[in-house]
C-alpha atoms as a PDB file:
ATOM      1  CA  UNK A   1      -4.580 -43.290  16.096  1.00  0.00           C
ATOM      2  CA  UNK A   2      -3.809 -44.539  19.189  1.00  0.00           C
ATOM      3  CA  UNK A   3      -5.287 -47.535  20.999  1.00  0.00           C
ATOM      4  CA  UNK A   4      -8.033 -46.920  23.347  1.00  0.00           C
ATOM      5  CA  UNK A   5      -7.696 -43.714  23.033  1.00  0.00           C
ATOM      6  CA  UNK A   6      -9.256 -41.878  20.551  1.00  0.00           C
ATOM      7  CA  UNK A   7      -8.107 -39.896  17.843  1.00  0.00           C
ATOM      8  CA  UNK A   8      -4.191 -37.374  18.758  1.00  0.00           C
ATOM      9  CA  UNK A   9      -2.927 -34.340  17.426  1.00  0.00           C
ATOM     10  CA  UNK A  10       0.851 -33.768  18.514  1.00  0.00           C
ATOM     11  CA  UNK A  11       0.957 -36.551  21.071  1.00  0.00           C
ATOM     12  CA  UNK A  12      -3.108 -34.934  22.521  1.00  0.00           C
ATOM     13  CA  UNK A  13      -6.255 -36.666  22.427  1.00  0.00           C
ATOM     14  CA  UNK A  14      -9.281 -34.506  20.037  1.00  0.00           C
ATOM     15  CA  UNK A  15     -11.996 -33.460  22.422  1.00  0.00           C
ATOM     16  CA  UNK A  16     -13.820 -33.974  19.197  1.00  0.00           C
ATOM     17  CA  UNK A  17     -12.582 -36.742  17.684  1.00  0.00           C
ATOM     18  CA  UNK A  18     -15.309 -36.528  14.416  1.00  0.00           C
ATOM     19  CA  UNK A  19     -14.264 -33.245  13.974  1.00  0.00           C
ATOM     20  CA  UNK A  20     -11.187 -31.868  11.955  1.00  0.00           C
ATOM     21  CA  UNK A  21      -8.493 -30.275  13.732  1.00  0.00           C
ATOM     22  CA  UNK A  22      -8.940 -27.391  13.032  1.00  0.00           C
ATOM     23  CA  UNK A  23     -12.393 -27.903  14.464  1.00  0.00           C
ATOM     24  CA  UNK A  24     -11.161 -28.938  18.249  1.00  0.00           C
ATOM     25  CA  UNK A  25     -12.362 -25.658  19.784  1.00  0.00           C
ATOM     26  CA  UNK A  26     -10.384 -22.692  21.765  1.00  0.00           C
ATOM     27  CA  UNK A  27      -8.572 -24.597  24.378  1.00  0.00           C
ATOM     28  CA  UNK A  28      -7.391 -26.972  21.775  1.00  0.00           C
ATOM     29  CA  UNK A  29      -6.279 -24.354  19.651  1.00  0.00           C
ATOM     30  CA  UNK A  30      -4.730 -22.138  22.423  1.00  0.00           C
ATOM     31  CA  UNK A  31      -2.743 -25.443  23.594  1.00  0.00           C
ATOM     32  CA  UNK A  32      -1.506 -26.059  19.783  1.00  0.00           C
ATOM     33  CA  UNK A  33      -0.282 -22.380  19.686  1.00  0.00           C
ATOM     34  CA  UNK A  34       1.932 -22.318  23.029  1.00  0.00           C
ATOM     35  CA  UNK A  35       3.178 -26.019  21.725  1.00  0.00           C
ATOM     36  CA  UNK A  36       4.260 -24.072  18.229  1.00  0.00           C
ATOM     37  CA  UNK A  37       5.877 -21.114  20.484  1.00  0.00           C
ATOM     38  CA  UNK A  38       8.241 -23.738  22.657  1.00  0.00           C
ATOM     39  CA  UNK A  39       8.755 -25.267  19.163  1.00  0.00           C
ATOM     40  CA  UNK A  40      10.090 -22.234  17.380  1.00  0.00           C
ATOM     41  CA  UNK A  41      11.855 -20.583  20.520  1.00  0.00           C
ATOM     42  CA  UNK A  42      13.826 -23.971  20.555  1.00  0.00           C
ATOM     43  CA  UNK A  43      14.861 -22.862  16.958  1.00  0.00           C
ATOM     44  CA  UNK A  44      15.749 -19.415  18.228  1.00  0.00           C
ATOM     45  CA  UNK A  45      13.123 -17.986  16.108  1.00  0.00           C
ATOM     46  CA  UNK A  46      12.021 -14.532  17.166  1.00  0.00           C
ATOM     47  CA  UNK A  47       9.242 -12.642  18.498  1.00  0.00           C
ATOM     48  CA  UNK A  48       8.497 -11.446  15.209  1.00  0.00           C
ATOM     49  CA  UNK A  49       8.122 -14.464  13.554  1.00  0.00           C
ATOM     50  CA  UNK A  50       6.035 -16.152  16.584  1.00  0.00           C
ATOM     51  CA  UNK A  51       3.680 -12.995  15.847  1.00  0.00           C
ATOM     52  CA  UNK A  52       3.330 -14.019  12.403  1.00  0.00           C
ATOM     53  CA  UNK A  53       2.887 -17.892  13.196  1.00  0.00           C
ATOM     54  CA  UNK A  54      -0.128 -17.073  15.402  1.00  0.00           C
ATOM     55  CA  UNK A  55      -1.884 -15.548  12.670  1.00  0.00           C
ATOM     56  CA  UNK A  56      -3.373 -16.578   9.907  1.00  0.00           C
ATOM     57  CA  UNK A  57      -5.633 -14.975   7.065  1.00  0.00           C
ATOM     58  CA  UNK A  58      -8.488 -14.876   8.542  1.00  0.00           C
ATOM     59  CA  UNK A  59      -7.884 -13.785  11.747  1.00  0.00           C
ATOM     60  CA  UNK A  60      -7.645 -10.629  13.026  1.00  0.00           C
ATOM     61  CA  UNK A  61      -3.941  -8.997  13.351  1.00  0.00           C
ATOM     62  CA  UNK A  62      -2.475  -6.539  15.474  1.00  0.00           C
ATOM     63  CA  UNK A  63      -2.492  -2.730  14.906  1.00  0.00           C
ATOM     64  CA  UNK A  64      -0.161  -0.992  13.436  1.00  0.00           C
ATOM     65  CA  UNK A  65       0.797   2.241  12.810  1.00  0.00           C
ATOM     66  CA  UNK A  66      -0.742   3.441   9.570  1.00  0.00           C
ATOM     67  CA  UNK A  67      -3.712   0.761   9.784  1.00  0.00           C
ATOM     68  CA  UNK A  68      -7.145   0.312  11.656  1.00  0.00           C
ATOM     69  CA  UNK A  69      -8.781  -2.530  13.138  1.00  0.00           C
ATOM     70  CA  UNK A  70     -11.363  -0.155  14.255  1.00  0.00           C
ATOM     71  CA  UNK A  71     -14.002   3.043  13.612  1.00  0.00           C
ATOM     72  CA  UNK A  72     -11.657   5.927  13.493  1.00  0.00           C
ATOM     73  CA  UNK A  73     -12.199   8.130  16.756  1.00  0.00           C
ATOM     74  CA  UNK A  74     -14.331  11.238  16.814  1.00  0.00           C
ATOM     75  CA  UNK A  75     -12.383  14.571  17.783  1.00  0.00           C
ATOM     76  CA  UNK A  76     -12.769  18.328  18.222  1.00  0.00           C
ATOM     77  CA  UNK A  77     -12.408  20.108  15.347  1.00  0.00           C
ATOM     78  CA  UNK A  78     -10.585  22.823  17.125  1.00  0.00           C
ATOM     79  CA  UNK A  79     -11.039  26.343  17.142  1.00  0.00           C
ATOM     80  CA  UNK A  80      -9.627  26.939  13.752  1.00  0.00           C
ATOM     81  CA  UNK A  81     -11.475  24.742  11.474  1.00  0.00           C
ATOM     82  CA  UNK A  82     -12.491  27.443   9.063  1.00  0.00           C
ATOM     83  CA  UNK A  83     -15.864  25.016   8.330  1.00  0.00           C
ATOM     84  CA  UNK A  84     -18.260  27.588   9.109  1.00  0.00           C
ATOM     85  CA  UNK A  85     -18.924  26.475  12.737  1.00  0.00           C
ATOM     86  CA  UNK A  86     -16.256  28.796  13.723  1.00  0.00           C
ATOM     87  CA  UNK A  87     -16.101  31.738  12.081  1.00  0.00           C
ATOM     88  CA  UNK A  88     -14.135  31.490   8.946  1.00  0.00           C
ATOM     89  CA  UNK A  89     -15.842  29.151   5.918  1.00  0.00           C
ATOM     90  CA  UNK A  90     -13.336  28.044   3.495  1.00  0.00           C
ATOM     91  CA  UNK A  91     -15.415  25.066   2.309  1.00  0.00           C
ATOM     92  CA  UNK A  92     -17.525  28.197   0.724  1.00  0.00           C
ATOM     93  CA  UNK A  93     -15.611  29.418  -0.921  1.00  0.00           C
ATOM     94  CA  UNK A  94     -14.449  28.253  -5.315  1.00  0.00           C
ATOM     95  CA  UNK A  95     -11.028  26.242  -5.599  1.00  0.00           C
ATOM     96  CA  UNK A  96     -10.984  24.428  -2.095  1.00  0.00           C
ATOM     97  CA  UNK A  97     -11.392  21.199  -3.932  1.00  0.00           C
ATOM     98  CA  UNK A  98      -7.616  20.891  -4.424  1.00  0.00           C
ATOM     99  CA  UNK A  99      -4.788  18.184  -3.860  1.00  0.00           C
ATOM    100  CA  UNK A 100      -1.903  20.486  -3.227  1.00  0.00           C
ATOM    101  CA  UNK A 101      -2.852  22.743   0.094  1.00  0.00           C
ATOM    102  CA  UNK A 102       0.600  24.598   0.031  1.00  0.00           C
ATOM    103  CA  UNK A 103      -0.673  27.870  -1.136  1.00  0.00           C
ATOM    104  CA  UNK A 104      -3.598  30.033  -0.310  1.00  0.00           C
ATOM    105  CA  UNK A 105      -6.109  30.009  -3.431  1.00  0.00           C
ATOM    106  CA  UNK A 106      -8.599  32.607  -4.682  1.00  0.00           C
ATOM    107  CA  UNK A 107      -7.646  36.581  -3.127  1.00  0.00           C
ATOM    108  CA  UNK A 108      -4.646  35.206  -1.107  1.00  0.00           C
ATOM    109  CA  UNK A 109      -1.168  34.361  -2.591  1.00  0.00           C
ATOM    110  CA  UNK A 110       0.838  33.241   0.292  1.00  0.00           C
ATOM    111  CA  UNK A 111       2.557  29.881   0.567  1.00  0.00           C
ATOM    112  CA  UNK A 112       2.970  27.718   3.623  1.00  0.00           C
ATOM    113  CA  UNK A 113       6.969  27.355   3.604  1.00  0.00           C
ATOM    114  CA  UNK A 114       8.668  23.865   5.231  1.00  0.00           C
ATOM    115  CA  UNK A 115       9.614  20.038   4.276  1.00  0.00           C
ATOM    116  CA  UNK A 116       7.225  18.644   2.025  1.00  0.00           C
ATOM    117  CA  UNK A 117       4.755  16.275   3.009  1.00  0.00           C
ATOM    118  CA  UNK A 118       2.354  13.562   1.493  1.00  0.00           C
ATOM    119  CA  UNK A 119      -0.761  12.754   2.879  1.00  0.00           C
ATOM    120  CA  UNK A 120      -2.939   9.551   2.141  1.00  0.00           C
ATOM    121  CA  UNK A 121      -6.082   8.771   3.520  1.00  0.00           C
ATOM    122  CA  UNK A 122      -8.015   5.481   2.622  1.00  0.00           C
ATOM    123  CA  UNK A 123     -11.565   5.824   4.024  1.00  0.00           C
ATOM    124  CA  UNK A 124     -13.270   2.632   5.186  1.00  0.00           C
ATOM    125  CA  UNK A 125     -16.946   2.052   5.356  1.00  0.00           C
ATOM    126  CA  UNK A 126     -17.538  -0.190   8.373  1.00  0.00           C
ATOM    127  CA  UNK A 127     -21.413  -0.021   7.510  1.00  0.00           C
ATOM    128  CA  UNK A 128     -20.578  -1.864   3.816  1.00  0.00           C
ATOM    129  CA  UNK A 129     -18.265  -4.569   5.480  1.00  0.00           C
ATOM    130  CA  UNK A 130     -15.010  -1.860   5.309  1.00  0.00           C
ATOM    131  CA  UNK A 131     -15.671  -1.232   1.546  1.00  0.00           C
ATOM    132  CA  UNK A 132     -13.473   1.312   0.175  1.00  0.00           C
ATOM    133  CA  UNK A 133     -15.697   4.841   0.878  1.00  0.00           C
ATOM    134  CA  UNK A 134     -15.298   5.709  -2.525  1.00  0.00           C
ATOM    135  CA  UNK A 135     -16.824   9.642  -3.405  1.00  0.00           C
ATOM    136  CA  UNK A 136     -16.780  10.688  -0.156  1.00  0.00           C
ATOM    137  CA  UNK A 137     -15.250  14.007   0.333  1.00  0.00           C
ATOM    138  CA  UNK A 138     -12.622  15.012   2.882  1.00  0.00           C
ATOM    139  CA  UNK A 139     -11.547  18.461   4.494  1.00  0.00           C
ATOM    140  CA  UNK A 140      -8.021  18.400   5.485  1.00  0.00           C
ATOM    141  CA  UNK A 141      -6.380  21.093   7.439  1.00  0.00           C
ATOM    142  CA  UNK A 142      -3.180  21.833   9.890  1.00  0.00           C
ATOM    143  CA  UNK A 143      -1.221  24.635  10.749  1.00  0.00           C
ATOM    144  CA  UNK A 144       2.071  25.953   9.288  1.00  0.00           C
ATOM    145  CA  UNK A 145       5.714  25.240  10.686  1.00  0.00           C
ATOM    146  CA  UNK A 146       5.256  28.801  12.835  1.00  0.00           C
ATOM    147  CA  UNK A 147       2.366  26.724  14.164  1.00  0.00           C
ATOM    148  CA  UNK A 148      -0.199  29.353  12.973  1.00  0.00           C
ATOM    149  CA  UNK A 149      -3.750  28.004  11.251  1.00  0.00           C
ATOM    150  CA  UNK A 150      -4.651  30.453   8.161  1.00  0.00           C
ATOM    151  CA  UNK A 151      -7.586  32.653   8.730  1.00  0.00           C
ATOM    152  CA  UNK A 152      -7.332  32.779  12.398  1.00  0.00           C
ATOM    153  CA  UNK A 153      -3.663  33.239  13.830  1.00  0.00           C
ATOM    154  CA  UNK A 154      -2.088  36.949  13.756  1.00  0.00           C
ATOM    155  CA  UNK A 155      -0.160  37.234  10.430  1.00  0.00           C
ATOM    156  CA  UNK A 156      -2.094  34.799   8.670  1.00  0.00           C
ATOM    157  CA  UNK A 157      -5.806  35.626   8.934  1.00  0.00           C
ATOM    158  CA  UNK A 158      -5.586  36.859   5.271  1.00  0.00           C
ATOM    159  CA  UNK A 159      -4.688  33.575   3.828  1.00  0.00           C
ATOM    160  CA  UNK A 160      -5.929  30.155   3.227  1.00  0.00           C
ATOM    161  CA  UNK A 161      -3.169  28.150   2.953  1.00  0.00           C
ATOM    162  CA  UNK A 162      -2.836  24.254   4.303  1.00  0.00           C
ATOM    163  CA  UNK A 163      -6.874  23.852   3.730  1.00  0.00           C
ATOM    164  CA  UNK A 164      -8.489  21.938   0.950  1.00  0.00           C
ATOM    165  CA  UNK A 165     -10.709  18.966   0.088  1.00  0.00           C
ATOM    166  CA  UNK A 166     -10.239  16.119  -1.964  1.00  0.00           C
ATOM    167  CA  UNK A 167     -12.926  13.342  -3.052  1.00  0.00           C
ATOM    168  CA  UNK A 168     -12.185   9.990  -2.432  1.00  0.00           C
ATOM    169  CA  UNK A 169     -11.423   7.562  -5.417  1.00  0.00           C
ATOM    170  CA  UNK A 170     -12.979   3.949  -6.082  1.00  0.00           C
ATOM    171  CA  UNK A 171     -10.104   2.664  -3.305  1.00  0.00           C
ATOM    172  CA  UNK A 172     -11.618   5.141  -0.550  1.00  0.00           C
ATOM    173  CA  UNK A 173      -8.302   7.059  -0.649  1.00  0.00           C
ATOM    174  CA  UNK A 174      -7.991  10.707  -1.293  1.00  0.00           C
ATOM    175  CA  UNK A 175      -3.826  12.304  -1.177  1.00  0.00           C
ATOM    176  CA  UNK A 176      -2.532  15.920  -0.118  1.00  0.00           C
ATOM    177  CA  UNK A 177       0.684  17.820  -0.824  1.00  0.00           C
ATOM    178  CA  UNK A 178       1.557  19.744   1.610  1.00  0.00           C
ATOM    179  CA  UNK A 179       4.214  20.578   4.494  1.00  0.00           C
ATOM    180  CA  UNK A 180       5.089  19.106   7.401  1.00  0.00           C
ATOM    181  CA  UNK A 181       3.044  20.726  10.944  1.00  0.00           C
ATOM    182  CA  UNK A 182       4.713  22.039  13.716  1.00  0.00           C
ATOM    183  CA  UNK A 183       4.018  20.979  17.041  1.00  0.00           C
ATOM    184  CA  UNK A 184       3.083  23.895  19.408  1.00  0.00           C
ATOM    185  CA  UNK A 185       2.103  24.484  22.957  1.00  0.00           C
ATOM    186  CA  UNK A 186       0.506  22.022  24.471  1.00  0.00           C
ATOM    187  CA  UNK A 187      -0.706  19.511  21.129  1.00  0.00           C
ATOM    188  CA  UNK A 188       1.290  16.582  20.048  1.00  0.00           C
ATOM    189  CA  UNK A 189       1.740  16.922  16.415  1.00  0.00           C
ATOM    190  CA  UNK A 190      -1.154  16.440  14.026  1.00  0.00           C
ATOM    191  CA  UNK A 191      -3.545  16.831  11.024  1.00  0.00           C
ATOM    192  CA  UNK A 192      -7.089  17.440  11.041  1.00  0.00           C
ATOM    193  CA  UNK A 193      -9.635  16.168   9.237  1.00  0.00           C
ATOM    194  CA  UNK A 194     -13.519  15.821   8.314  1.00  0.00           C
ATOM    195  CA  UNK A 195     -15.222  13.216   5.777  1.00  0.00           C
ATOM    196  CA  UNK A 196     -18.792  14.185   4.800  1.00  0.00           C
ATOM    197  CA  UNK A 197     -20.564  11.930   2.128  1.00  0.00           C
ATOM    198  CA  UNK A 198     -20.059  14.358  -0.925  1.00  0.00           C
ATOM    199  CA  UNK A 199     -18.959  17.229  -2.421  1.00  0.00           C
ATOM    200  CA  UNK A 200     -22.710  18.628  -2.439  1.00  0.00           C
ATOM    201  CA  UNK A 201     -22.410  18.471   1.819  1.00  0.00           C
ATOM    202  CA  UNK A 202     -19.227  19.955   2.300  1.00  0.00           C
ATOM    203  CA  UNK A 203     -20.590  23.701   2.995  1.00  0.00           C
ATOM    204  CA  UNK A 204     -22.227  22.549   5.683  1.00  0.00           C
ATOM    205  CA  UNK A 205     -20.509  21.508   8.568  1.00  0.00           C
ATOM    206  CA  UNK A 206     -23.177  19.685  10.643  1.00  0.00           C
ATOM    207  CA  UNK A 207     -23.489  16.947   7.829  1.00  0.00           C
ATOM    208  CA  UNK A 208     -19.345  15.553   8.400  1.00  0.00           C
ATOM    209  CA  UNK A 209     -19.455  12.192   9.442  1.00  0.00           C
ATOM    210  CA  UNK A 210     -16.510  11.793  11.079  1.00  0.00           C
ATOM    211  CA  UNK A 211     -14.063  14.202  12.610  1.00  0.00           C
ATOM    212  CA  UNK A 212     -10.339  13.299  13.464  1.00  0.00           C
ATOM    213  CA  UNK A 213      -6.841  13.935  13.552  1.00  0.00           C
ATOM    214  CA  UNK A 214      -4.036  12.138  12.077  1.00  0.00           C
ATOM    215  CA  UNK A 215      -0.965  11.336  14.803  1.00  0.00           C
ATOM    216  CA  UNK A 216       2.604  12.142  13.140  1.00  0.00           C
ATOM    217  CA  UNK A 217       5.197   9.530  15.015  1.00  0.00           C
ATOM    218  CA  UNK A 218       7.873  11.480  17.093  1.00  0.00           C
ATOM    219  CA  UNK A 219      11.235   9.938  15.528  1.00  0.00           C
ATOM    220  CA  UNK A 220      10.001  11.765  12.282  1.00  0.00           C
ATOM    221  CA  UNK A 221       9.512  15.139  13.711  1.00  0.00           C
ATOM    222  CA  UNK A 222      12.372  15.003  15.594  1.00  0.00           C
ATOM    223  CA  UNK A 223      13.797  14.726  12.306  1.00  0.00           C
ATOM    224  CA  UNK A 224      11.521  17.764  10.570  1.00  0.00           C
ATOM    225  CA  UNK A 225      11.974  20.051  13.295  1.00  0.00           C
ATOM    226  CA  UNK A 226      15.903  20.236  13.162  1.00  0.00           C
ATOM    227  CA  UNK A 227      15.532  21.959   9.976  1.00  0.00           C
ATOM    228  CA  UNK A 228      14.899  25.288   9.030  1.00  0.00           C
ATOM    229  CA  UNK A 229      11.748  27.056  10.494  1.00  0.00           C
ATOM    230  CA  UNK A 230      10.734  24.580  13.267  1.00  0.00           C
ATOM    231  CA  UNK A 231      13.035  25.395  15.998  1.00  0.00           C
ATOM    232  CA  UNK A 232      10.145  26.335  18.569  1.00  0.00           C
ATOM    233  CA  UNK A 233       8.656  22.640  17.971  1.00  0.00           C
ATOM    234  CA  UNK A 234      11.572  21.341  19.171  1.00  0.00           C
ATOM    235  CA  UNK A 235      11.101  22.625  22.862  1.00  0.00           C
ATOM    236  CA  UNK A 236       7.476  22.352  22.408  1.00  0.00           C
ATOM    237  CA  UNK A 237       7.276  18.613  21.515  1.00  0.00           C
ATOM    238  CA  UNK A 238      10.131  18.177  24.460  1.00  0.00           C
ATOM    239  CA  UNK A 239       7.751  18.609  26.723  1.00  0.00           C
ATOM    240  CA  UNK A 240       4.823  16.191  25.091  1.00  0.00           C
ATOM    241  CA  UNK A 241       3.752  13.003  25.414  1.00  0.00           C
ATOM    242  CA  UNK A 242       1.424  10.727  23.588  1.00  0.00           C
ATOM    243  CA  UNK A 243      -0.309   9.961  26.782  1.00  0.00           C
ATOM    244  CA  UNK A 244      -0.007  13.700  28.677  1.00  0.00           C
ATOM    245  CA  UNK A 245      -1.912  14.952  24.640  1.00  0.00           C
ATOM    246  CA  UNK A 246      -5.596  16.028  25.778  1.00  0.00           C
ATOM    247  CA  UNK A 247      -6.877  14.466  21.905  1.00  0.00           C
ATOM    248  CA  UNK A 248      -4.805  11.337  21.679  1.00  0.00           C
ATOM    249  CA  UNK A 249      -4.146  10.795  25.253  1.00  0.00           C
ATOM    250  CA  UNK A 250      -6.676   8.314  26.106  1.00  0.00           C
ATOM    251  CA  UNK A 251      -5.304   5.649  23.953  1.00  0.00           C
ATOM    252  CA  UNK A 252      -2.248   7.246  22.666  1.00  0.00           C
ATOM    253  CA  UNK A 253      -3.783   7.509  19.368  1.00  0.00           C
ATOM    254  CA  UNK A 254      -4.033   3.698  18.313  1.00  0.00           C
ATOM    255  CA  UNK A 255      -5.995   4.341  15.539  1.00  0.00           C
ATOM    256  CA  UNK A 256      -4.764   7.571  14.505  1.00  0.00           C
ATOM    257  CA  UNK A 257      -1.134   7.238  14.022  1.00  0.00           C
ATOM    258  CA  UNK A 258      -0.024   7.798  10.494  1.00  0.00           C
ATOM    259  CA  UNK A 259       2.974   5.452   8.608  1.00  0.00           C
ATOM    260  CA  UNK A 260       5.791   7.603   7.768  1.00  0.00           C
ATOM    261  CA  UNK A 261       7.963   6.961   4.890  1.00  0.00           C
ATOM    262  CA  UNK A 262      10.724   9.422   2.752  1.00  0.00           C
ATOM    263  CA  UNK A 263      13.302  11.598   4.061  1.00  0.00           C
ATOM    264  CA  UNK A 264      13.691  15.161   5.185  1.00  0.00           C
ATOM    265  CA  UNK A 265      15.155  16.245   1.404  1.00  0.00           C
ATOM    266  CA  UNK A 266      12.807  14.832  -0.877  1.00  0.00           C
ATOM    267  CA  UNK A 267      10.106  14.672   1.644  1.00  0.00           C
ATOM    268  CA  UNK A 268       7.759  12.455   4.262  1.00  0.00           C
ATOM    269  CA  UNK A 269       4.628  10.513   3.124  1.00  0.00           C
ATOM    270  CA  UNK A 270       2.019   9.791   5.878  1.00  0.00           C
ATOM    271  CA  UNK A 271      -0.608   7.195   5.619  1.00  0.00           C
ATOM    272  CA  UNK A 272      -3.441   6.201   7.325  1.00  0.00           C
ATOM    273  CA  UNK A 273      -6.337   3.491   7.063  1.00  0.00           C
ATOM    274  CA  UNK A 274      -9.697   5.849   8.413  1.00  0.00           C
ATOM    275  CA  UNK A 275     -12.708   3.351   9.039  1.00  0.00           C
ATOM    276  CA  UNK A 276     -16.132   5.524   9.267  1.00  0.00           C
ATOM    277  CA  UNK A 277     -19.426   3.608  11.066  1.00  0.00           C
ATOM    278  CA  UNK A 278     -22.401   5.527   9.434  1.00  0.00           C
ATOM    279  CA  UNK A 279     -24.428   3.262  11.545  1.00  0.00           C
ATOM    280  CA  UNK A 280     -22.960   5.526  15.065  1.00  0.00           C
ATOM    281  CA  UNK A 281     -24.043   9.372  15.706  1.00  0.00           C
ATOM    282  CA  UNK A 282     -20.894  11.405  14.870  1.00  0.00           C
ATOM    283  CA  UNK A 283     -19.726  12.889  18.201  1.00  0.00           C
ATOM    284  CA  UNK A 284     -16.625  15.023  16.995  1.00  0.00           C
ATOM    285  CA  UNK A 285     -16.767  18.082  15.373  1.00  0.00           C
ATOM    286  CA  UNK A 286     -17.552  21.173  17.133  1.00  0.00           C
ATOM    287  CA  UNK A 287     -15.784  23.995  17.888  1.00  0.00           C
ATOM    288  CA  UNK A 288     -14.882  25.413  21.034  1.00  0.00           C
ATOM    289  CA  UNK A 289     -15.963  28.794  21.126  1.00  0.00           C
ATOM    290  CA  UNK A 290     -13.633  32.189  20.657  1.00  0.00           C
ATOM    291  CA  UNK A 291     -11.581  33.474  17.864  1.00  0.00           C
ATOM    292  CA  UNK A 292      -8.113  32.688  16.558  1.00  0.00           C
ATOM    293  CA  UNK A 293      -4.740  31.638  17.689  1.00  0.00           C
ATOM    294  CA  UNK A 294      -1.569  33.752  19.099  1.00  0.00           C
ATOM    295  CA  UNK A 295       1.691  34.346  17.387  1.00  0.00           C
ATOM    296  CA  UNK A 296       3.025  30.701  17.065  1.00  0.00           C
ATOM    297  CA  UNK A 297       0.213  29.092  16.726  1.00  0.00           C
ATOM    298  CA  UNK A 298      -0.431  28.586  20.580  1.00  0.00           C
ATOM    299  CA  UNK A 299      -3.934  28.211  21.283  1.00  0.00           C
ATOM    300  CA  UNK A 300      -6.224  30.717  23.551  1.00  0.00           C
ATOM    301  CA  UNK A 301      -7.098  29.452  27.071  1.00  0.00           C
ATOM    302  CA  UNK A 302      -9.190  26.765  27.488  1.00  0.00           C
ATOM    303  CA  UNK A 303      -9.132  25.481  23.551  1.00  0.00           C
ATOM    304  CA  UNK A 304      -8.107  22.211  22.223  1.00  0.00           C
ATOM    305  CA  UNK A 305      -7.306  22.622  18.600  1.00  0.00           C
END
């Protein structure tokens, strides 16, 4: 302590000098931090580690790519999301509850050909203090490395391929096999997706609760798309940027931007932390109107799938 003056914390006098430290309020704290930054930049520690030093617990951290600090945000579903609100059902029909999407089930028998991909979703319920979501179900679906969605696009409107649903476990995470998705005219790389509050509600499209689109990270499909099969997504994702996208665009999809780990032999895994607020009216979802896609999966005029 020193005399006459009250109670010091690294050579400065406590604006509340009953209080603890940690109790001196935000311009105290905000003066402590930039005292700890000349500190460690003295030491020629880096940016990195100053990151880490200004966090703690139980505050809240940046965002990441894979992670949410947020509610997910609400998107089209496109004009191919074979729900039922656009033609095309496939959450009628017997075997779409499924972890591996690669081939069509039921009549079809094709198989969506390209490097193989993991999905992950952990869904979040923001309502129950971002308890895992656990038995919620969720609709996945993307298009092929042609960049054509099944039942809609010309050569594929007979199968079902890259479509299924999976129920989430008592972590709120549900996982796909499937293959890696083109990127065609005019959309930045991506994965669709619905979550609806069980199995029973899944045949009826109005009741999702959330409708989204995973973000794939552009190093990555730089990587898929020099292999066999992809060479139009090369010149198509050329010309794209997160910020020109008309989906992720707005933010350059902050919350939406899966974690990519693996290789292009044995295969990419993408995760992503989805946090659902039951307490906000849905306002994704809905189709634009029209039927389905061109050769290469480019979209008609005027949709956003």
């Amino acid at each position: 302590m020193a005399h006459g003056t009250g109670p010091v914390y690294q050579g400065r006098r406590l604006p509340r000098p009953d209080e603890e430290v940690v109790d001196q309020g935000l311009g105290f704290d905000l003066g402590t931090l930039v005292n700890r930054r000349h500190v460690l930049r003295g030491l020629g520690v880096g940016a990195a580690v100053l990151g880490l030093a200004a966090c703690s617990d139980d505050s809240p951290s940046g965002t990441a790519s894979g992670t949410a600090t947020g509610e997910i945000p609400d998107e089209t579903a496109g004009p191919y999301p074979g729900d039922g609100s656009n033609g095309p059902d496939v959450l009628e029909q017997s075997g779409v509850v499924r972890s591996d999407i690669r081939s069509s089930f039921g009549t079809a028998g094709g198989t969506a050909q390209g490097v193989p991909m993991t999905l992950e979703l952990t869904i979040l319920d923001m309502a129950d203090n971002d308890a895992p979501f656990k038995d919620v179900a969720v609709y996945v679906w993307h298009c092929d490395r042609e960049g054509r969605y099944s039942l809609y696009s010309e050569g594929v409107t007979d199968q079902n391929y890259l479509r299924g649903v999976q129920i989430a476990d008592a972590s709120g995470k549900v996982r796909f096999t499937s293959i890696f998705p083109a990127c065609y005219t005019g959309r930045w790389p991506h994965v669709h997706f619905e979550v609806y509050p069980g199995r029973a509600d899944i045949t009826d499209s109005t009741k999702a609760i959330a409708t989204s689109q995973v973000a794939l990270p552009k190093d990555v499909s730089d990587k898929v798309y020099a292999t066999t099969g992809y060479s139009s997504s090369v010149s198509n994702l050329s010309r794209l940027t997160l910020a020109s996208d008309n989906v992720f665009g707005d933010d350059e999809a902050a919350l939406q931007m899966g974690a990519v780990s693996g290789d292009v032999s044995s295969g990419f895994t993408v995760t992503l932390t989805v946090k659902v607020d039951t307490t906000t009216q849905p306002s994704g979802g809905g189709a634009p109107g029209g039927a389905g896609g061109g050769t290469g999966g480019t979209p008609p005029t005027g949709q956003v799938p």
